[in-house]
N, C-alpha and C. Protein backbone atom coordinates (compact mmCIF):
# COMPACT_ATOMS: atom_id res chain seq x y z
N UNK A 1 7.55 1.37 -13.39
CA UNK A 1 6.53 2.40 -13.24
C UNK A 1 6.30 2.77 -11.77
N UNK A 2 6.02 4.05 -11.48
CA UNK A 2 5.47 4.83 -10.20
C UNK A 2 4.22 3.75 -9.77
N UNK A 3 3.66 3.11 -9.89
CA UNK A 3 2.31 2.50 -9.37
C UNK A 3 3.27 1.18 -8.98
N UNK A 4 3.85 0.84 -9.66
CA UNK A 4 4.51 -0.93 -9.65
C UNK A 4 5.30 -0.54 -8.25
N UNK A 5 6.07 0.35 -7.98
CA UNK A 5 6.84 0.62 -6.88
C UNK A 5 6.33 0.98 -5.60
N UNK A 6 5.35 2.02 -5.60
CA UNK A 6 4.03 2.30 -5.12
C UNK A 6 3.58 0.83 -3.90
N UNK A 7 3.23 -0.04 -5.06
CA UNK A 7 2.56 -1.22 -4.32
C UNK A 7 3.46 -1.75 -4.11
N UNK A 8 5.06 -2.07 -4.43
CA UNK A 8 5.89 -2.76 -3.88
C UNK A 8 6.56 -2.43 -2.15
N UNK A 9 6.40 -0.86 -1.94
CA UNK A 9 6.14 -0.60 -0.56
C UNK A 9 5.51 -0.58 0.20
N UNK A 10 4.14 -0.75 -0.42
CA UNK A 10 3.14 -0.61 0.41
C UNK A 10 3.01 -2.97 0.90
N UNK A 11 3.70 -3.36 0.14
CA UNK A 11 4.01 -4.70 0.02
C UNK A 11 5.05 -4.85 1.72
N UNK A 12 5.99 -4.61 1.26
CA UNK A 12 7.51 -4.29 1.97
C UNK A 12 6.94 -3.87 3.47
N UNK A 13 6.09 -2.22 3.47
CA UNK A 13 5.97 -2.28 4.88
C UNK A 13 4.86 -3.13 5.58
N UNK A 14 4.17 -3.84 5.05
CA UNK A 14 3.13 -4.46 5.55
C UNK A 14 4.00 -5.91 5.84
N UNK A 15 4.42 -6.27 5.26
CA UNK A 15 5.54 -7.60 5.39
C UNK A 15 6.30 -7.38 6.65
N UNK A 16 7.18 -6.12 6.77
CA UNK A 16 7.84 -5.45 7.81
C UNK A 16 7.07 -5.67 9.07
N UNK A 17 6.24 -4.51 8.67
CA UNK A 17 5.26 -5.09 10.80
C UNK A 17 4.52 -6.25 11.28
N UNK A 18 4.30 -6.92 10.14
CA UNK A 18 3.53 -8.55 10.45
C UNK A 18 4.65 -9.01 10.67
N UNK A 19 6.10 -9.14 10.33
CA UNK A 19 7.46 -9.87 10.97
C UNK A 19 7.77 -9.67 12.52
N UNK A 20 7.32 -7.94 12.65
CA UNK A 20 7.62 -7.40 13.83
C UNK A 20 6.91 -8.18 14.81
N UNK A 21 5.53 -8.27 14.78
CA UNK A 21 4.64 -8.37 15.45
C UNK A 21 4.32 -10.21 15.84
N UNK A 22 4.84 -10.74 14.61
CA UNK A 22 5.39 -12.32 15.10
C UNK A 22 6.28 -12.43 15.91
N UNK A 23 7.68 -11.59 16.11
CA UNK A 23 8.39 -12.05 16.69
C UNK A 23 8.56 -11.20 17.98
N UNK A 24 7.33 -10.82 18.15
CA UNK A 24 6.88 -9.87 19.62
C UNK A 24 6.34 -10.91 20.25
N UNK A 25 4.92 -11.89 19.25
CA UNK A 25 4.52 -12.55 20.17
C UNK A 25 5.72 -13.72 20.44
N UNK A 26 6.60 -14.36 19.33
CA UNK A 26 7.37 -15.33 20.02
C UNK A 26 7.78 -15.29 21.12
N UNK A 27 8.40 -14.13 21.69
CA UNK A 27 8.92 -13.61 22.56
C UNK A 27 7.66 -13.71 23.89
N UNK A 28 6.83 -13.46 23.59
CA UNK A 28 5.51 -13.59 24.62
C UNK A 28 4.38 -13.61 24.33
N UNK A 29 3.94 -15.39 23.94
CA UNK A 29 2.57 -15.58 23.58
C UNK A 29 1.40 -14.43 24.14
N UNK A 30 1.28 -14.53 25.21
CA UNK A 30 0.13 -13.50 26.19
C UNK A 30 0.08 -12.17 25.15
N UNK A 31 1.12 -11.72 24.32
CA UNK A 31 0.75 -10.67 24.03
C UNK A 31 0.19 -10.88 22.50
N UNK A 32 -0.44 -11.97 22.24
CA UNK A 32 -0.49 -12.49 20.62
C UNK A 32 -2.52 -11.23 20.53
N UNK A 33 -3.13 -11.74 21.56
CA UNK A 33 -4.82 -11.35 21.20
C UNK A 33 -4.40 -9.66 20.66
N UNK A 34 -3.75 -8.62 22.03
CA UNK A 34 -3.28 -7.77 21.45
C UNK A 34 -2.71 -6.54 20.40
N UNK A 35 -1.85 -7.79 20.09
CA UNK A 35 -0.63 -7.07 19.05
C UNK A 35 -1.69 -7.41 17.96
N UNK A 36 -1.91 -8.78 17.70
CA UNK A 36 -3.17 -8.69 16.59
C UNK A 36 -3.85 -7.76 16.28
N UNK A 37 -4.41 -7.66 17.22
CA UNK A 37 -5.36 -6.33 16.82
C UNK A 37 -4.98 -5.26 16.38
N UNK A 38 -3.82 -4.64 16.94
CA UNK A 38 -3.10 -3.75 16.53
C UNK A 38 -2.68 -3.55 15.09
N UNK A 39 -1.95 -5.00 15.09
CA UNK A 39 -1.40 -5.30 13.50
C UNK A 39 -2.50 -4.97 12.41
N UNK A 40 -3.89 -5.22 13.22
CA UNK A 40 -4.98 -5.71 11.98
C UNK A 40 -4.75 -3.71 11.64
N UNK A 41 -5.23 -2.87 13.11
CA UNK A 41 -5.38 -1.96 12.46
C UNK A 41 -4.16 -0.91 11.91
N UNK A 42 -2.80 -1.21 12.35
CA UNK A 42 -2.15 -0.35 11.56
C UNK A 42 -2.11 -1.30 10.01
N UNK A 43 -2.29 -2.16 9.61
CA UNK A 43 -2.46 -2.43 8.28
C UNK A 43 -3.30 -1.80 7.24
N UNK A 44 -4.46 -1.48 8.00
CA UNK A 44 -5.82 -0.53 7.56
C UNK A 44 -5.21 0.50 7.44
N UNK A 45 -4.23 1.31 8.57
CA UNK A 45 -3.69 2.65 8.46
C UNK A 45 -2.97 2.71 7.34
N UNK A 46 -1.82 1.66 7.22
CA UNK A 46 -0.81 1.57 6.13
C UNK A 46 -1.54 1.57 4.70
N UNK A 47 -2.49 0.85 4.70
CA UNK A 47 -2.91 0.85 3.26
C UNK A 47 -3.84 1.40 2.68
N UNK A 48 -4.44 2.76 3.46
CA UNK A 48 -5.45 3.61 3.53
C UNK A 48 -4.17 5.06 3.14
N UNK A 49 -2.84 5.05 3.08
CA UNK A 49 -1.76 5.57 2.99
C UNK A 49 -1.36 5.56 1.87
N UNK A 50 -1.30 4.27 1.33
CA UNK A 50 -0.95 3.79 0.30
C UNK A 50 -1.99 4.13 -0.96
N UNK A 51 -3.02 4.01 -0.75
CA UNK A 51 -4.22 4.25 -1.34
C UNK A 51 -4.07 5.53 -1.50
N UNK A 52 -4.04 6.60 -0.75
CA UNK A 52 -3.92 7.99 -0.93
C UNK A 52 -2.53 8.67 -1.77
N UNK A 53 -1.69 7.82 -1.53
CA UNK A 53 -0.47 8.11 -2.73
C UNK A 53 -0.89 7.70 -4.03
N UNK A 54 -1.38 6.23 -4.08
CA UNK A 54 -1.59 6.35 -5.43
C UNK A 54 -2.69 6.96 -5.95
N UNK A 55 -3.56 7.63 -5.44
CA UNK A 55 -4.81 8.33 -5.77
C UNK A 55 -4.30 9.88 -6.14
N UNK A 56 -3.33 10.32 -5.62
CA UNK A 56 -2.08 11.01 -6.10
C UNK A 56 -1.75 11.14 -7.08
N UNK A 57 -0.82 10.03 -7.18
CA UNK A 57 -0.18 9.84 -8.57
C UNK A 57 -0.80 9.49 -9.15
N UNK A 58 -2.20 8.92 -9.33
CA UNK A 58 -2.90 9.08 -11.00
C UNK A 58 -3.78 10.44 -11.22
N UNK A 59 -3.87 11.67 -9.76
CA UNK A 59 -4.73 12.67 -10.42
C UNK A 59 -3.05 13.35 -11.26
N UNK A 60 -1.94 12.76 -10.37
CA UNK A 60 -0.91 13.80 -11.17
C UNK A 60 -0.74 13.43 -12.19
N UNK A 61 -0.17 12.31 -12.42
CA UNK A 61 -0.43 11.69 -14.05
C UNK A 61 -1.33 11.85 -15.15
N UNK A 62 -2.80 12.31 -14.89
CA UNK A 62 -3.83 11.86 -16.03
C UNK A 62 -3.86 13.24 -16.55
N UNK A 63 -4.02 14.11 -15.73
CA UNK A 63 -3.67 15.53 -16.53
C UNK A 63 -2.53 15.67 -17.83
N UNK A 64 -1.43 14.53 -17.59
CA UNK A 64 -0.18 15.05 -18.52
C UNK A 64 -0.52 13.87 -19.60
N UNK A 65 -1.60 12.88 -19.42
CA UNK A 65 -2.07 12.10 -20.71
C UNK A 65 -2.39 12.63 -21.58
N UNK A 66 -1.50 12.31 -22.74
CA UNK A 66 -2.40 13.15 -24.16
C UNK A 66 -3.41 12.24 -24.85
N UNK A 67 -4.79 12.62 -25.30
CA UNK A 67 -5.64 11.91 -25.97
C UNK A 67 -5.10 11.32 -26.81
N UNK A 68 -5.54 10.17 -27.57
CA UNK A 68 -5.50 9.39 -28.45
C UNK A 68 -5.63 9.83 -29.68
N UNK A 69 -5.21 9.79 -30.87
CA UNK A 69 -5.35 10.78 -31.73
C UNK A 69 -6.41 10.06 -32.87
N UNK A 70 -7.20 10.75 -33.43
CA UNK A 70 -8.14 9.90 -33.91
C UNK A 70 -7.78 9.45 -35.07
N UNK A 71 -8.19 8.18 -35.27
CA UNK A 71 -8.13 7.49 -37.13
C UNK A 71 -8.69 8.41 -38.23
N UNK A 72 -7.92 8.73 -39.13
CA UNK A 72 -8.03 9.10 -40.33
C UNK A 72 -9.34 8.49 -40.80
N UNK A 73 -10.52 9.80 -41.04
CA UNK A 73 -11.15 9.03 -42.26
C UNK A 73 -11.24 8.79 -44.06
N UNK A 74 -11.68 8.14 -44.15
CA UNK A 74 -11.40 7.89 -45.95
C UNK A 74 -12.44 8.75 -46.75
């Protein structure tokens, strides 16, 4: 499904720049207070992104839901 994949990137790039951003500071503790911060807020960016796609894809989706069809009465 579009939502399962959805969150599997929004998974993927958040995994992606927290890797980045570890192996920035390995490279140079001094820059750990920093990049943190940074990280904290492009994560907010990324998933404030993510949020808006799938807020997307369910106004595009719910329109093409067909109601439930009602039970027969006796």
């Amino acid at each position: 499904p579009a939502a399962v994949r959805l969150f599997q990137l929004y998974k993927q790039d958040c995994e992606t720049v927290g890797i980045v951003v570890r192996m920035l500071i390995s490279k140079d503790p001094t820059l750990g207070p920093t990049l943190l911060s940074a990280l904290h807020k492009n994560l907010v960016e990324i998933g404030d992104k993510y949020l808006e796609n799938l807020s997307r894809f369910i106004s595009e989706v719910k329109p093409n839901q067909t109601k439930p069809a009602k039970p027969n009465s006796p």
